[in-house]
Protein backbone atom coordinates (compact mmCIF):
# COMPACT_ATOMS: atom_id res chain seq x y z
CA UNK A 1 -5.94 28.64 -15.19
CA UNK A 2 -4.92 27.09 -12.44
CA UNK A 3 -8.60 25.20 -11.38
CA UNK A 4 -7.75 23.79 -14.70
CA UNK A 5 -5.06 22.90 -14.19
CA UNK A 6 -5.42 21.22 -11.24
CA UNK A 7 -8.44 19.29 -12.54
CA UNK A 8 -6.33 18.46 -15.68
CA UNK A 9 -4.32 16.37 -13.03
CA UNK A 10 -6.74 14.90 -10.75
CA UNK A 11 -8.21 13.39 -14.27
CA UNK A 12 -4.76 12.70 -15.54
CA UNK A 13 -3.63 10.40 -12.26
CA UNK A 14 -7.19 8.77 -11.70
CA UNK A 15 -6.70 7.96 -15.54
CA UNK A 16 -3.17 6.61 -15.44
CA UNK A 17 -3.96 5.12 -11.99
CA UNK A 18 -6.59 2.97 -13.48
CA UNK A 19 -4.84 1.64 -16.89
CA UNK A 20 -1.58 0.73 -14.26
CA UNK A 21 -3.81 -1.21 -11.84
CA UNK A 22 -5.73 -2.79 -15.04
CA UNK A 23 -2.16 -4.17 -15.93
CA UNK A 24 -1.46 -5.24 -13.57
CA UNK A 25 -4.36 -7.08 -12.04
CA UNK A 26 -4.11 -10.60 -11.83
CA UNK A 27 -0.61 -11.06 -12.17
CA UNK A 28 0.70 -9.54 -9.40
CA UNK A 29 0.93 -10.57 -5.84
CA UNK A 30 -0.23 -7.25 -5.01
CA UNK A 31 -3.21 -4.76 -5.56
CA UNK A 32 -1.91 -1.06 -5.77
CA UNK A 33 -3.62 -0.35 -2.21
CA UNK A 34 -2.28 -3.48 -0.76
CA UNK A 35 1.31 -2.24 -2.12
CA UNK A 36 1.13 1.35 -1.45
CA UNK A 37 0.22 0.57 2.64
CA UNK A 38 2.97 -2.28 2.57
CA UNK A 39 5.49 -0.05 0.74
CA UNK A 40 4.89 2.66 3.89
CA UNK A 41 5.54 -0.08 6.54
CA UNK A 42 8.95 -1.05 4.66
CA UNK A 43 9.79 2.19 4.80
CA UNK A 44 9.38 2.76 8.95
CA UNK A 45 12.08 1.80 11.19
CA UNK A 46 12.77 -1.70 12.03
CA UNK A 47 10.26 -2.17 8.90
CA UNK A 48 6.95 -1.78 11.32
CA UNK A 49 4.13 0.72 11.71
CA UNK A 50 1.68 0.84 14.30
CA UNK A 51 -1.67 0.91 12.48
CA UNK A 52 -3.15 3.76 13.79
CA UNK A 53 0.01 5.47 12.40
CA UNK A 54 -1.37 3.91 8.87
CA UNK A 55 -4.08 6.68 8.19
CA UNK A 56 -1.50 9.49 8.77
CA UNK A 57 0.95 7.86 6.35
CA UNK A 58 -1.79 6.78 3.75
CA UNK A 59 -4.42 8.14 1.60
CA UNK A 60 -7.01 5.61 3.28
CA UNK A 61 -9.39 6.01 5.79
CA UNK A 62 -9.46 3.67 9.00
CA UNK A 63 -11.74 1.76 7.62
CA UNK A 64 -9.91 1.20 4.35
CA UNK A 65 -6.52 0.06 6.36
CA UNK A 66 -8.58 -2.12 8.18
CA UNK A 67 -9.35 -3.99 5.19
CA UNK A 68 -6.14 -3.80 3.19
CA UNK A 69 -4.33 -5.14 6.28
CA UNK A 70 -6.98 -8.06 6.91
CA UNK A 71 -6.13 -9.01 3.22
CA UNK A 72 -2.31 -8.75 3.68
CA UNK A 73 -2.67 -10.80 7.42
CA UNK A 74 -4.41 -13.35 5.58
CA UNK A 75 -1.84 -13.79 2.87
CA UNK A 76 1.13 -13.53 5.33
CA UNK A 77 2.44 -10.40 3.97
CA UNK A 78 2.27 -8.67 7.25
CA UNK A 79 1.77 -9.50 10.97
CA UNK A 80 0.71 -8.29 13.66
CA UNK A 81 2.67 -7.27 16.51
CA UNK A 82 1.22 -5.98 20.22
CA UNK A 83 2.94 -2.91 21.80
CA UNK A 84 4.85 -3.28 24.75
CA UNK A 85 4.50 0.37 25.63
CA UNK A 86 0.13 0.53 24.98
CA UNK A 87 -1.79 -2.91 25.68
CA UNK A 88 -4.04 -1.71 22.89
CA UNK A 89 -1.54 -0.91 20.24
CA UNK A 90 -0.44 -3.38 17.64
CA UNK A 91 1.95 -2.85 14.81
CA UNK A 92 2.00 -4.13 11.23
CA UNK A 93 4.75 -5.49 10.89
CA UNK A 94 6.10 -6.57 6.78
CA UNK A 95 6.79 -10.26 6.77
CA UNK A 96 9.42 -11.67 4.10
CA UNK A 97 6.96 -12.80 2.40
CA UNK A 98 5.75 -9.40 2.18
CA UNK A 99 9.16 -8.11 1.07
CA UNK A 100 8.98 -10.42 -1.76
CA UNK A 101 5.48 -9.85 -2.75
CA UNK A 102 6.12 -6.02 -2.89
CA UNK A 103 9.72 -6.69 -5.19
CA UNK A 104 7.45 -9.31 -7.36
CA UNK A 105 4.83 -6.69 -7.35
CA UNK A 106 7.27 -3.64 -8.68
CA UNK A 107 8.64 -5.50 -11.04
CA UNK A 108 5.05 -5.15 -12.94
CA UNK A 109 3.96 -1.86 -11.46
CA UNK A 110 7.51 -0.02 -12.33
CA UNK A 111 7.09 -1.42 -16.11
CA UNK A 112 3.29 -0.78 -16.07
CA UNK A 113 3.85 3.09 -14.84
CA UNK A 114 7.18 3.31 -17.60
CA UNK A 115 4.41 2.56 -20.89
CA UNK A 116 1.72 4.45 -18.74
């Protein structure tokens, strides 16, 4: 009972997962990985994460946040910030226009997951 169970629900979420992100694609700012790893940094202090914090906050690998934050950079939805305390560190930092892109982004992703 309860392998099925928890199958029933790994189906269930990848399903309702998919027909969200199909909604929503193309008319919001944001993909649902871009807005899940921004939604994290706007949630750490002083709105700032340092990346290799990402992975341990995130369902993506390294290589994944690597990506998603290259895409974000690009757009000016976050930026990157150096350390003071480790010369190798950086933090992503979330960028106004990253605070906007994640409200313009919920707007269609909180009415998406309400008829999901």
């Amino acid at each position: 009972d309860i392998l099925q169970a928890w199958s029933e629900l790994i189906v269930s979420h990848a399903l309702a997962v998919r027909e969200v992100e199909a909604e929503i694609s193309g008319k919001a700012p944001l993909s649902l990985d871009e807005y899940d790893i921004l939604l994290v940094i706007s949630r750490a202090p002083n709105q700032r994460l340092r990346f290799s914090a990402l992975a341990d906050e995130t369902i993506y690998t390294r290589s994944g946040i690597t990506r998603i934050t290259g895409r974000l950079e690009k757009r000016n939805y976050l930026s990157r910030q150096q350390c003071p305390e480790d010369a190798r560190g950086f933090f992503a930092v979330l960028t106004d226009q990253g605070k906007q892109a994640l409200r313009d982004t919920w707007k269609l992703y909180g009415a998406a997951v309400v008829r999901t």
